[in-house]
Protein backbone atom coordinates (compact mmCIF):
# COMPACT_ATOMS: atom_id res chain seq x y z
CA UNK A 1 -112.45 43.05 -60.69
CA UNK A 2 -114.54 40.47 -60.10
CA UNK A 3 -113.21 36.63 -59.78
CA UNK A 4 -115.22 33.35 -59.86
CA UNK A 5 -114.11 29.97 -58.28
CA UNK A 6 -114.99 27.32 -60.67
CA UNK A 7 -112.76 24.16 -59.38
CA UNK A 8 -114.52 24.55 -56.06
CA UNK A 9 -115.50 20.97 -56.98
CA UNK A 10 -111.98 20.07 -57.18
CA UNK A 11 -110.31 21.16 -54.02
CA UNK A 12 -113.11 19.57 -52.50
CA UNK A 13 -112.40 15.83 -54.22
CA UNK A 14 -108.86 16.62 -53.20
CA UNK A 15 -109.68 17.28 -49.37
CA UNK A 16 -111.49 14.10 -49.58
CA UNK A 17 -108.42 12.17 -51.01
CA UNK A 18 -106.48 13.40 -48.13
CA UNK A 19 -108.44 12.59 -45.50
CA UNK A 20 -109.04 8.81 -46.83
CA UNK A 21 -104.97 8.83 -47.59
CA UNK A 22 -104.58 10.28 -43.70
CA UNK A 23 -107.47 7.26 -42.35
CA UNK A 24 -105.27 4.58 -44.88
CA UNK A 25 -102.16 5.14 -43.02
CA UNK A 26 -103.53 5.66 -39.70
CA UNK A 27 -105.19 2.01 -39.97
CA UNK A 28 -101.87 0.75 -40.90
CA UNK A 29 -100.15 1.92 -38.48
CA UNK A 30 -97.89 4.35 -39.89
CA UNK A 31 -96.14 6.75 -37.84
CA UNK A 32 -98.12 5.61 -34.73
CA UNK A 33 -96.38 2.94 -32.16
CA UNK A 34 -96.72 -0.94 -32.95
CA UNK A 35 -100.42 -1.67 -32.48
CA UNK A 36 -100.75 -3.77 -29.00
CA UNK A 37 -104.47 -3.75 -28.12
CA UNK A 38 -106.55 -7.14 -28.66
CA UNK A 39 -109.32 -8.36 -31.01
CA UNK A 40 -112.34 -10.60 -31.25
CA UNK A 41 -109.22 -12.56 -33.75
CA UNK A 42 -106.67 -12.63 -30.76
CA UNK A 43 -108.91 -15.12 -29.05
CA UNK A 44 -110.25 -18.41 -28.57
CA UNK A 45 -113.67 -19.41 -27.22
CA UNK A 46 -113.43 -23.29 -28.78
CA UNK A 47 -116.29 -22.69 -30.49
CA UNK A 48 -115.22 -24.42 -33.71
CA UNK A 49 -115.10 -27.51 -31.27
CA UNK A 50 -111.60 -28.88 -32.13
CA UNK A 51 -108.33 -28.33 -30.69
CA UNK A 52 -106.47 -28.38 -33.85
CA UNK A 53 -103.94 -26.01 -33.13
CA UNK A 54 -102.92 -27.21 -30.04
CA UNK A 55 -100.35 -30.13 -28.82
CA UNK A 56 -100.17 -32.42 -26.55
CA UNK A 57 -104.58 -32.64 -26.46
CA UNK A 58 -104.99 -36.56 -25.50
CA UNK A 59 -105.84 -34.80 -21.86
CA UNK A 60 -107.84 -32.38 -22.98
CA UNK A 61 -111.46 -31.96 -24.75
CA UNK A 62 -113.66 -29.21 -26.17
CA UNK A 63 -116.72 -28.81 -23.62
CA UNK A 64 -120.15 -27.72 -23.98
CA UNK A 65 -121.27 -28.60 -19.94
CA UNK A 66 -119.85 -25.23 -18.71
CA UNK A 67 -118.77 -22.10 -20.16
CA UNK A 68 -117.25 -18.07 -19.56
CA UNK A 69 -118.51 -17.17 -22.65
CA UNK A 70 -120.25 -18.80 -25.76
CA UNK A 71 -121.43 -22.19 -26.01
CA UNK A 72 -118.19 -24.37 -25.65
CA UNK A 73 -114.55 -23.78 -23.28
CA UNK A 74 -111.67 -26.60 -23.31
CA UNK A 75 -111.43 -28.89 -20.44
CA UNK A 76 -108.08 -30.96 -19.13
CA UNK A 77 -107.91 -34.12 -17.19
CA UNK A 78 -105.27 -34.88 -14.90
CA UNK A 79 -103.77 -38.52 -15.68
CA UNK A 80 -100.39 -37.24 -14.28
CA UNK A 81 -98.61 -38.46 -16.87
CA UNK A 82 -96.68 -35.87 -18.60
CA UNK A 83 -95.78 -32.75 -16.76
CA UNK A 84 -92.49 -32.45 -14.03
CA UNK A 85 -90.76 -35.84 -15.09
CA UNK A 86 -88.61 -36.20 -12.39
CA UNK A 87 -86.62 -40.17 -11.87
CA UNK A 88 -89.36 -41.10 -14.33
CA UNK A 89 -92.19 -40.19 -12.41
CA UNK A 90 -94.97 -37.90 -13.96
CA UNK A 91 -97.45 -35.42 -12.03
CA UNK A 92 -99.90 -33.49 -14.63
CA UNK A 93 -100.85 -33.01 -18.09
CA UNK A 94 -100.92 -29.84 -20.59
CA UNK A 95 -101.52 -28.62 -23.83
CA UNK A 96 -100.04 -25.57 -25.79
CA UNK A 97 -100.16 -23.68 -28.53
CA UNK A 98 -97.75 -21.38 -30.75
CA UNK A 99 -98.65 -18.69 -32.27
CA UNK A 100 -96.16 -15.71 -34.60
CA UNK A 101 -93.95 -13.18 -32.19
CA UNK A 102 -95.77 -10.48 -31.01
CA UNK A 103 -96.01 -7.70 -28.52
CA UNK A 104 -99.14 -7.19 -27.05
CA UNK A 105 -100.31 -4.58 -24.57
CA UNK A 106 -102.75 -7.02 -22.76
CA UNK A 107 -103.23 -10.64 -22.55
CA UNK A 108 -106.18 -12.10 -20.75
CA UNK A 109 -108.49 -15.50 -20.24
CA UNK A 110 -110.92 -17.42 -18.60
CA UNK A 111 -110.20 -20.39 -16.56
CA UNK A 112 -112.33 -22.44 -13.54
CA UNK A 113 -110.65 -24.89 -11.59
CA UNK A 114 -111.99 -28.21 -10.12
CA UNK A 115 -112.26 -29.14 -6.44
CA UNK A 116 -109.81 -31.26 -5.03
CA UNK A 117 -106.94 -31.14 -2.14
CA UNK A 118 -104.18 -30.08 -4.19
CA UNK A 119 -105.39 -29.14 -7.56
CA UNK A 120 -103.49 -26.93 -9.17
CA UNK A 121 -104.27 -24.81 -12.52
CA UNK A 122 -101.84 -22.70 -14.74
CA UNK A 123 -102.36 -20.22 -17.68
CA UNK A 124 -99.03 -18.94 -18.93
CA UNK A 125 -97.81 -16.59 -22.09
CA UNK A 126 -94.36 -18.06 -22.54
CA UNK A 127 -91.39 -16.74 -25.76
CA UNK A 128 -89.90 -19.37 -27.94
CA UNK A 129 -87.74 -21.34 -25.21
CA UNK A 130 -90.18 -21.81 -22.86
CA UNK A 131 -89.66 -19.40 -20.02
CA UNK A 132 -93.18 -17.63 -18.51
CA UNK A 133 -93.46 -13.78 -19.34
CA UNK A 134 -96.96 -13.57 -17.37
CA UNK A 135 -99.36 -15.88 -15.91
CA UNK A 136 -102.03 -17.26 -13.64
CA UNK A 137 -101.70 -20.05 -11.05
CA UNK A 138 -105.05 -21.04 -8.89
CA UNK A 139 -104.31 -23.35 -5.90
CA UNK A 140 -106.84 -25.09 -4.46
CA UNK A 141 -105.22 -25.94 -1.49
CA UNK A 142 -105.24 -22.56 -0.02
CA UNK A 143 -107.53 -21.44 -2.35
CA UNK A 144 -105.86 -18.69 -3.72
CA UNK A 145 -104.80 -17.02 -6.93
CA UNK A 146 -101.24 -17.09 -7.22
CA UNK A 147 -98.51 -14.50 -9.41
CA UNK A 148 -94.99 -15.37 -9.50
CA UNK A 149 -95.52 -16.98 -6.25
CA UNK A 150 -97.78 -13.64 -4.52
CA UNK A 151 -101.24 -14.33 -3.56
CA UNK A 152 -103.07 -11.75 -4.80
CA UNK A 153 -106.66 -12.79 -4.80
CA UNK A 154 -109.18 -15.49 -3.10
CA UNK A 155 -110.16 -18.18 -5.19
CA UNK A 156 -113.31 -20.80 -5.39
CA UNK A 157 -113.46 -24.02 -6.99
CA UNK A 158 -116.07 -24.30 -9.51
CA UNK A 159 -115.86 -20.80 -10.23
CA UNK A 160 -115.16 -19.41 -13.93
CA UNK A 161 -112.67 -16.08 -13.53
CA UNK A 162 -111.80 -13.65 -15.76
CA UNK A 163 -107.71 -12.39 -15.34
CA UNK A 164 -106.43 -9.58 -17.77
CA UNK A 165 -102.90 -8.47 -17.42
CA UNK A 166 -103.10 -4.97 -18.81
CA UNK A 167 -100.49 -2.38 -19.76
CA UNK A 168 -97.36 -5.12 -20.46
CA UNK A 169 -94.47 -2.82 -20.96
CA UNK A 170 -91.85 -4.69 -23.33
CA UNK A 171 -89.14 -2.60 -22.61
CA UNK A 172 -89.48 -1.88 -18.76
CA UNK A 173 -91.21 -5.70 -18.30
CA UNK A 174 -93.36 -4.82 -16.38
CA UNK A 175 -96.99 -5.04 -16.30
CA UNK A 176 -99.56 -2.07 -14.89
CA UNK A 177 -102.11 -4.29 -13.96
CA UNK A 178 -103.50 -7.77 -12.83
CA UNK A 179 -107.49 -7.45 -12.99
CA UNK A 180 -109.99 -10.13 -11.63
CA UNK A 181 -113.10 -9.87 -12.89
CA UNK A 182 -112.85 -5.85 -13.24
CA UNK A 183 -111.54 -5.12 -10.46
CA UNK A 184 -107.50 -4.82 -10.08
CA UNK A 185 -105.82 -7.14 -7.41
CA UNK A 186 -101.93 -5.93 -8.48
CA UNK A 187 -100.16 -2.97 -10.06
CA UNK A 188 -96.58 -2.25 -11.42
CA UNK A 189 -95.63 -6.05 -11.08
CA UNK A 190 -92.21 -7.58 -13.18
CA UNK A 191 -92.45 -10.18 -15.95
CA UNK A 192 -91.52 -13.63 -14.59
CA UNK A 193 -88.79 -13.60 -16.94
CA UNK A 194 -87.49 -10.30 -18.98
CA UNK A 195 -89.04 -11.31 -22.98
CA UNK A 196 -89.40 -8.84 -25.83
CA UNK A 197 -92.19 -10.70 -27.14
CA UNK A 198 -94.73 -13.27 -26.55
CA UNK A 199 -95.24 -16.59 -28.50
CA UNK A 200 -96.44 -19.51 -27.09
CA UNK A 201 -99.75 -20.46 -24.90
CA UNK A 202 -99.84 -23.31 -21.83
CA UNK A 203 -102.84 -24.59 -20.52
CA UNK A 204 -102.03 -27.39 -17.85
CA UNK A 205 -103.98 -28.99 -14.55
CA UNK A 206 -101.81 -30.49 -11.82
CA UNK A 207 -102.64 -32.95 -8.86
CA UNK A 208 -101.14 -35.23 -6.71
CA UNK A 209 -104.26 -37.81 -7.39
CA UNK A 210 -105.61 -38.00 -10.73
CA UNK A 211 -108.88 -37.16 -12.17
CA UNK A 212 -108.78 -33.38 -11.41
CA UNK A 213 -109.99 -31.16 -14.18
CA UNK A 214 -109.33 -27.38 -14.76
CA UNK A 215 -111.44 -25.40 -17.95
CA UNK A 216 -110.79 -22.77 -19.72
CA UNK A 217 -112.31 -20.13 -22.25
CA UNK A 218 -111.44 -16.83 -24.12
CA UNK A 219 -107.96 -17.01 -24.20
CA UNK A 220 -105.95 -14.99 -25.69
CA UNK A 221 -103.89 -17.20 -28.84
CA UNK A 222 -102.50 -14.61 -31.28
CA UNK A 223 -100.30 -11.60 -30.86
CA UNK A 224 -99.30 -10.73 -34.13
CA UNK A 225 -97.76 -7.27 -33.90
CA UNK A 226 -95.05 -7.03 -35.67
CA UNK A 227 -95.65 -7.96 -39.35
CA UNK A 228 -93.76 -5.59 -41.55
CA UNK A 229 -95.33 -2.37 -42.09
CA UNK A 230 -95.64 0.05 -45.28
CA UNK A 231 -93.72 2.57 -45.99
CA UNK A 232 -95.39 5.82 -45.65
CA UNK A 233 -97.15 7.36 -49.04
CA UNK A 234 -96.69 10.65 -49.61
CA UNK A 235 -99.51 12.82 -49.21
CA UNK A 236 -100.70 15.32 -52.13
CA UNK A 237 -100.04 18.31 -49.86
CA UNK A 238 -97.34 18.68 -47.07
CA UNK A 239 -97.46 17.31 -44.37
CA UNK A 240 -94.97 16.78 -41.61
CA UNK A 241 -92.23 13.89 -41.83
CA UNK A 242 -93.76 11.08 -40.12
CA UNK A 243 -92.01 9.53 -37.50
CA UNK A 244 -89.74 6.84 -38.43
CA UNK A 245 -90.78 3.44 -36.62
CA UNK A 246 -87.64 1.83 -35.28
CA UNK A 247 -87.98 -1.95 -36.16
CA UNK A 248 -88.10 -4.10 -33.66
CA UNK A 249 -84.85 -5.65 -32.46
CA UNK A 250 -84.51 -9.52 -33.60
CA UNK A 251 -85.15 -11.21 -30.15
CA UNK A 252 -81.98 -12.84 -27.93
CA UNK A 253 -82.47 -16.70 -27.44
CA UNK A 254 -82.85 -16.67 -23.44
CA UNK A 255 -81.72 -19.91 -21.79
CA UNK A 256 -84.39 -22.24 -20.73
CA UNK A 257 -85.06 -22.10 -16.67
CA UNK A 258 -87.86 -24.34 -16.38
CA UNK A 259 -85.32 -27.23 -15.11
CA UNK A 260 -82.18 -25.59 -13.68
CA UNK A 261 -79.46 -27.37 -13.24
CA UNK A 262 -76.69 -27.51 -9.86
CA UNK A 263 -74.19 -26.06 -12.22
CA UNK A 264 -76.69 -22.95 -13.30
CA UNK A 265 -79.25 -22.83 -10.26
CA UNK A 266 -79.07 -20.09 -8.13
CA UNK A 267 -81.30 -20.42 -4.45
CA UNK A 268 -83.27 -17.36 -3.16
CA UNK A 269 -82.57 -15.78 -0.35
CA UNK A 270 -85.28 -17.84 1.18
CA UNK A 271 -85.01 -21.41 0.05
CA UNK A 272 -85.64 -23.69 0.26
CA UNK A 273 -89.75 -23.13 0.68
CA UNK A 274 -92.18 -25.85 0.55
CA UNK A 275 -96.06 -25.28 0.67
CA UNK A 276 -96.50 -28.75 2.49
CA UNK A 277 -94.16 -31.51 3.43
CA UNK A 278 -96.34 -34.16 5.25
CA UNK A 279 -96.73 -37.55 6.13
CA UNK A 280 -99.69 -39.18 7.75
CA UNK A 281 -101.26 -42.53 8.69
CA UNK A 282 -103.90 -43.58 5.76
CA UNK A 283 -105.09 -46.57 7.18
CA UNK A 284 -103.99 -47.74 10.87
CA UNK A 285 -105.25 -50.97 10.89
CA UNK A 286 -102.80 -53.85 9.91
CA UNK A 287 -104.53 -57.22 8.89
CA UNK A 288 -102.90 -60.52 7.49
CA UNK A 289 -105.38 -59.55 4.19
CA UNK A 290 -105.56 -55.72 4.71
CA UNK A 291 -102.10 -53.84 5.08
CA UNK A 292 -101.75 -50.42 6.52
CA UNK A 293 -101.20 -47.48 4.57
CA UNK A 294 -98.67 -44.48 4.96
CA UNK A 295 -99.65 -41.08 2.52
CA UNK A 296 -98.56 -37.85 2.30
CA UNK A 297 -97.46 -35.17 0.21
CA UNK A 298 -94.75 -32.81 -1.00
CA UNK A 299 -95.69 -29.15 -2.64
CA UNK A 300 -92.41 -27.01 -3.25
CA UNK A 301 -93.75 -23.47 -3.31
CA UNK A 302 -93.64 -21.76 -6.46
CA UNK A 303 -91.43 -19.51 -5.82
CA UNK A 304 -87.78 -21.63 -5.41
CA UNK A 305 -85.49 -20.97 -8.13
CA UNK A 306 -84.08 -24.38 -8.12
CA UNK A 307 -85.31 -27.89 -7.87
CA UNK A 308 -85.53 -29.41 -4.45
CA UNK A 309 -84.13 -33.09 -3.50
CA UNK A 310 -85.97 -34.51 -1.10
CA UNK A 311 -85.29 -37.06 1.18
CA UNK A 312 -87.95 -39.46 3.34
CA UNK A 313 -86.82 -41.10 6.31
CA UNK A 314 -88.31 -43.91 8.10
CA UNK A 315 -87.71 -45.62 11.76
CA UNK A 316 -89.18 -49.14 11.26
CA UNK A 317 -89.49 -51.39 13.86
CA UNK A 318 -89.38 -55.32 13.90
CA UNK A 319 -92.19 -57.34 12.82
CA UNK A 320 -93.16 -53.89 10.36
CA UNK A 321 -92.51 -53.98 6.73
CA UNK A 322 -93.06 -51.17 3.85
CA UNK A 323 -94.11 -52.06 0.14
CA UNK A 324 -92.84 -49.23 -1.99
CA UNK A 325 -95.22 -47.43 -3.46
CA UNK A 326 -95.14 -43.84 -4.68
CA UNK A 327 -91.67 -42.20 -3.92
CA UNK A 328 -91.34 -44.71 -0.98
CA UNK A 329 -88.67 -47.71 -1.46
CA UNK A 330 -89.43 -51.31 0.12
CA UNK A 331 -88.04 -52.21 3.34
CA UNK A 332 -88.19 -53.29 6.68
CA UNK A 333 -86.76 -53.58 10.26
CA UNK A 334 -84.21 -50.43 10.62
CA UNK A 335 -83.96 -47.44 8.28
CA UNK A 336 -85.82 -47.13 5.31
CA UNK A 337 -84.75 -44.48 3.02
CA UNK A 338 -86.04 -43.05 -0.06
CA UNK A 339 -84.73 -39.62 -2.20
CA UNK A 340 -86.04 -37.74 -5.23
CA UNK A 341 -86.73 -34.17 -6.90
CA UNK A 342 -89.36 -31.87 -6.99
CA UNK A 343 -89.47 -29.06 -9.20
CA UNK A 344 -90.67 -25.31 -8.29
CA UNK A 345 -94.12 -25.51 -7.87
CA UNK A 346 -94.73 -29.39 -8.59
CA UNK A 347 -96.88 -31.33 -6.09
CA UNK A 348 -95.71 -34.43 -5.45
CA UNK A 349 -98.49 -37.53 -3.65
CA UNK A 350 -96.40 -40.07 -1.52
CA UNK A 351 -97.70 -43.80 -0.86
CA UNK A 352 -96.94 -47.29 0.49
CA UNK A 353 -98.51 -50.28 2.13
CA UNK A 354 -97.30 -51.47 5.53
CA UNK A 355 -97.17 -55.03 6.65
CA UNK A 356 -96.75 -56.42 9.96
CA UNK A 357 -96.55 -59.68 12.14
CA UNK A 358 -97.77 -60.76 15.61
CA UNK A 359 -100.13 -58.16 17.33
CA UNK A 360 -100.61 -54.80 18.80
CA UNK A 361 -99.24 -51.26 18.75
CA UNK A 362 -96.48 -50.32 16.24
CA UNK A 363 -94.84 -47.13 15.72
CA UNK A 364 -93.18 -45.64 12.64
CA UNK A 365 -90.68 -42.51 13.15
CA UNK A 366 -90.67 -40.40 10.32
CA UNK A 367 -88.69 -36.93 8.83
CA UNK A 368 -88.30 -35.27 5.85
CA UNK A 369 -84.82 -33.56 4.90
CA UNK A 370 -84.97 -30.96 1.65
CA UNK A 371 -82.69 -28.49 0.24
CA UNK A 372 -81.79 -26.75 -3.24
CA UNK A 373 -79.82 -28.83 -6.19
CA UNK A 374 -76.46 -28.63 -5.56
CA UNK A 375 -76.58 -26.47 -2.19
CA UNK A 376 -76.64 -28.98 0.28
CA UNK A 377 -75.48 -26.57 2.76
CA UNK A 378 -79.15 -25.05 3.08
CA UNK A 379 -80.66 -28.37 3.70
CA UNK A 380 -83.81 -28.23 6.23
CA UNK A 381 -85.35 -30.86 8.31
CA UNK A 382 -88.70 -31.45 9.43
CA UNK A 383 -89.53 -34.18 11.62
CA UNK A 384 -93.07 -35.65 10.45
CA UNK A 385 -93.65 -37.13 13.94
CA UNK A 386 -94.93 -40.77 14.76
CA UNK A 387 -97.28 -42.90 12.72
CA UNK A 388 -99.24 -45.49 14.87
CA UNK A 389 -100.66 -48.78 13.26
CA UNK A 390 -102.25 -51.46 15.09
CA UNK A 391 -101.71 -54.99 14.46
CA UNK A 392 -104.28 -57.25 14.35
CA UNK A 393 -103.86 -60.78 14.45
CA UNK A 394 -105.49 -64.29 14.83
CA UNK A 395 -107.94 -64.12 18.19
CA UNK A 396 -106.20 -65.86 21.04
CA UNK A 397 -109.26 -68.61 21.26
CA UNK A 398 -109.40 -69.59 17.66
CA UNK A 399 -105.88 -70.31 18.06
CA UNK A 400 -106.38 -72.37 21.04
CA UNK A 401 -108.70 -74.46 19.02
CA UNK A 402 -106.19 -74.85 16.38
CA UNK A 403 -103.80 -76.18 18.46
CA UNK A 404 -106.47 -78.46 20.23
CA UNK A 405 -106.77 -80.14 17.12
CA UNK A 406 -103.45 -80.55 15.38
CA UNK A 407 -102.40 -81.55 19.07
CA UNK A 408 -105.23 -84.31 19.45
CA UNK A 409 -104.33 -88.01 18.67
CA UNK A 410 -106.78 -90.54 16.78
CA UNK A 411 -107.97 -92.69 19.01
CA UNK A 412 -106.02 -96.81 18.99
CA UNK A 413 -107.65 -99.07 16.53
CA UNK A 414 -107.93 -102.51 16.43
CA UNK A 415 -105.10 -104.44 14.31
CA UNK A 416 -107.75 -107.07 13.21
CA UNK A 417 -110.76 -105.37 12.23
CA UNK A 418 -109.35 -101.47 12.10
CA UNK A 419 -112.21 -100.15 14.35
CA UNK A 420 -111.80 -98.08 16.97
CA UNK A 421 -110.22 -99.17 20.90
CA UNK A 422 -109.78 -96.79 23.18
CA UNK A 423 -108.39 -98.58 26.28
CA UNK A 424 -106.00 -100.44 23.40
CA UNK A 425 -106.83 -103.93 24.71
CA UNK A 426 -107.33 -105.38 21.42
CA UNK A 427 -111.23 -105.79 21.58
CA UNK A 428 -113.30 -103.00 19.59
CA UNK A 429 -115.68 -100.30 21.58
CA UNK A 430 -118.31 -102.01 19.88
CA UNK A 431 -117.62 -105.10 21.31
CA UNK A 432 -115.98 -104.20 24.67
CA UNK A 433 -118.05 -104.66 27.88
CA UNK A 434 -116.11 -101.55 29.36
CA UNK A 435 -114.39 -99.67 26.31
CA UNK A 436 -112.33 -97.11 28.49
CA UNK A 437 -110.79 -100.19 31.52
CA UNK A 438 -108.24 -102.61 29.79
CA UNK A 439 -108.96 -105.02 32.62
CA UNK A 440 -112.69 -105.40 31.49
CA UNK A 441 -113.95 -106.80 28.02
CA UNK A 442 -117.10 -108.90 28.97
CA UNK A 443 -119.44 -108.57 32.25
CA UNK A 444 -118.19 -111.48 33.63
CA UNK A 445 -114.77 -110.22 34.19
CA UNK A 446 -116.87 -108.54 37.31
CA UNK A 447 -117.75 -111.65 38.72
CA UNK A 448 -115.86 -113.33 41.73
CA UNK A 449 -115.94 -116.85 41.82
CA UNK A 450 -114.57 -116.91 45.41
CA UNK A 451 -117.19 -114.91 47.12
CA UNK A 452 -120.68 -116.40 47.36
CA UNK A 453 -121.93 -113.15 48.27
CA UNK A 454 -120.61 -111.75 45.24
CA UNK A 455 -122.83 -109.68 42.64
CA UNK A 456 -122.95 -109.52 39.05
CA UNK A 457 -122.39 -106.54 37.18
CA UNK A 458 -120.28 -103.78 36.48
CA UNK A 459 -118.72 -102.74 39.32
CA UNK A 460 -120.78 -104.42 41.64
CA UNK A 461 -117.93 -106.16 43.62
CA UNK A 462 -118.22 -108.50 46.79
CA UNK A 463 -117.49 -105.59 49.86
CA UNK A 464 -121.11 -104.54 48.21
CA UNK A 465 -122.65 -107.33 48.19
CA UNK A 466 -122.10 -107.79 51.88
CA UNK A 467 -123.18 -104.48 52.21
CA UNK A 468 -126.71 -105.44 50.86
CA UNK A 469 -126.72 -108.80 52.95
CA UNK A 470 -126.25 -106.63 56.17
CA UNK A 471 -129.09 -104.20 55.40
CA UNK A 472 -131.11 -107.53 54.42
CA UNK A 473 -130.86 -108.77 58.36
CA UNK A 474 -132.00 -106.10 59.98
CA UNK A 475 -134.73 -105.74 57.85
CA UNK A 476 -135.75 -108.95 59.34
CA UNK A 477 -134.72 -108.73 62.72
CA UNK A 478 -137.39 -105.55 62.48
CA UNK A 479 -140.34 -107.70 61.02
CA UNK A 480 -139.60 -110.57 63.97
């Protein structure tokens, strides 16, 4: 018996249906794992030339002068005004962005920093309260590329980089990878703090001057994961039970660390650490119109769980006085004190004038006493050594002359005619034969009417006009 297949046509339309059924689930992610991996979407190059969707942007602008990628990247300012307010005072300035819960299986960016002592650039991935899942920290002052408080890489200024934390693990927190510019510079590193998802974005630039500027480009801004998913369809033949896709657990609030508290803070092992604690002569020159100038600064490392109070000490010696300035109170002769906090990783610029009186060499002892919030037992002192200013005062001959004349008298003047008499006896110099002898006001107050031998004028008195007589007779006795 002979059979022929005439629905051939049909099983192969059905075939069809199933793969396009099969490709229409994979795409939507049904019984595969929570798609993770990033798209063109997932970041932003600023090429639409607003920051619209970020906060906090009166520091920042979009930037067509340098780039990673594109024509345009965002750049930020530092007018330390807004970031680490500690006793009111403000070191940095940031911008952020939010974006829906998600769990991504890379984040990445591009960021340059600007030169500068102390500059200091951050690019974090932070959840809902604010604590830092993963993120990058370039230090210009060691020049180095910083995670969780780990150099892990050499840095330049003026030098876009390209950082891509790949493989996050949301259940282990852990990352695989940290990769500079294709090349990996740390594996199997923690979180900085355990999340389940990611969904917030901080760009910031940090100083202890202002005017230092850190870029940035490509960054990843959207992690949208876990949007519900469909339930399966089934398929027109059978096929196995897909795998049921637990749902993802409804994230625990964690408790804000950025600013811990004595109550909550816990110290490392090692704290206190600070990066640099120094004080140093600005300007050692002290002028009544110039004052001298002490600077310095204060960089808690990155790595301290717990604020740091901080307190400046200075030996000032008499005729020295200090004009707060940044961090430093006013005072003078004695102990000048001044205290405040710096937060992990803030770096904090110290500054006052210095007056003093008299001349010479002055000397200014100085130290620096730290320790953790609340732990007073760990406190650490460094002494800062001795600042030397000169003091420079009016030269020793122009003060002569000043005293020369507020010490010299006007000269007498007449009564009668208010002209001036030196020898005070009441004729002017203009009419006095001999201004500077009281006994002599005309020329015939040299006269002797005694002495016939006597000569007129000025001092010409009779012993010398016997004198000439003398020499007059043996002139004669010669001749004879």
């Amino acid at each position: 018996m002979t059979f022929t297949v005439q629905d051939t046509p049909r099983v192969g339309t059905l075939l069809i249906a199933l793969v396009a059924v099969l490709v229409i689930l994979s795409a939507a992610g049904i019984g595969s794992p929570v798609a993770a991996a990033l798209v063109d979407d997932d970041r932003d190059g600023f090429e639409d030339g607003d920051l619209a969707e970020y906060d906090d942007v009166e520091a920042a602008k979009v930037t067509t002068a340098t780039q990673y990628q594109g024509d345009a990247s965002v750049v930020i300012t530092d007018r330390n005004e807004e970031m680490f307010k500690q006793n009111g005072h403000y070191t940095g300035n940031r911008i952020y962005r939010d974006f829906p819960d998600g769990q991504p299986d890379q984040l990445a960016g591009a960021v340059r920093i600007g030169s500068g002592a102390y500059n200091d650039l951050r690019l974090f991935w932070r959840n809902e309260t604010g604590a830092g899942i993963v993120g990058v920290n370039l230090d210009t002052y060691r020049n180095t590329f910083y995670y969780n408080g780990t150099a892990v890489a050499d840095i330049s200024a003026n030098t876009w980089y390209y950082v891509e934390f790949v493989g996050l693990d949301w259940e282990a927190n852990t990352v695989d990878k940290i990769v500079l510019d294709g090349d990996p510079v740390a594996q199997d590193v923690s979180f900085l703090n355990d999340a389940d998802h990611v969904h917030n974005l901080t760009m910031s630039v940090n100083d202890a001057g202002t005017g230092s500027k850190a870029w940035f480009d490509e960054i990843t801004t959207r992690a949208d994961t876990t949007a519900d998913t469909p339930t399966p369809t089934p398929t027109p033949t059978p096929t196995p039970t897909p795998t049921p896709i637990t749902p993802t657990p409804t994230p625990t609030p964690i408790t804000p660390t950025p600013t811990p508290t004595p109550e909550t803070c816990q110290p490392g092992p090692e704290e206190p650490q600070m990066q640099v604690v120094d004080l140093y002569t600005d300007d050692a020159t002290i002028t009544e119109d110039d004052p001298g100038k002490i600077s310095g600064s204060i960089a808690s490392d990155i790595t301290n769980n717990c604020n740091m109070k901080v307190q400046i000490t200075l030996q000032v010696p008499n005729g020295i006085s200090i004009e707060g300035g940044t961090d430093i109170q006013s005072g003078s002769g004695g102990l000048v004190t001044s205290t405040f906090v710096v937060a992990p990783g803030e770096v904090r610029g110290i500054s006052a004038d210095i007056y003093g009186s008299g001349s010479g060499e002055k000397q200014v002892q100085s130290s620096i006493t730290y320790f953790p919030v609340g732990h007073q037992d760990r406190a650490r002192q460094q002494d800062t050594g001795t600042l030397e200013f000169e003091v420079e005062s009016t030269s020793n001959d122009e003060q002569r002359r000043t005293e020369d004349t507020a010490n010299t008298a006007a000269p007498p003047q007449n009564e009668r005619t208010g002209e001036s008499d030196r020898d005070n006896d009441g004729v002017p110099d203009s009419a006095d034969y001999a201004p500077d002898d009281p006994d002599v006001q005309a020329k015939s107050d040299l006269e002797d009417d005694d002495d016939p031998l006597s000569a007129s004028g000025p001092g010409f008195t009779g012993s010398g006009a016997i004198l000439a007589s003398a020499a007059a007779c043996l002139l004669l006795m010669r001749r004879g």
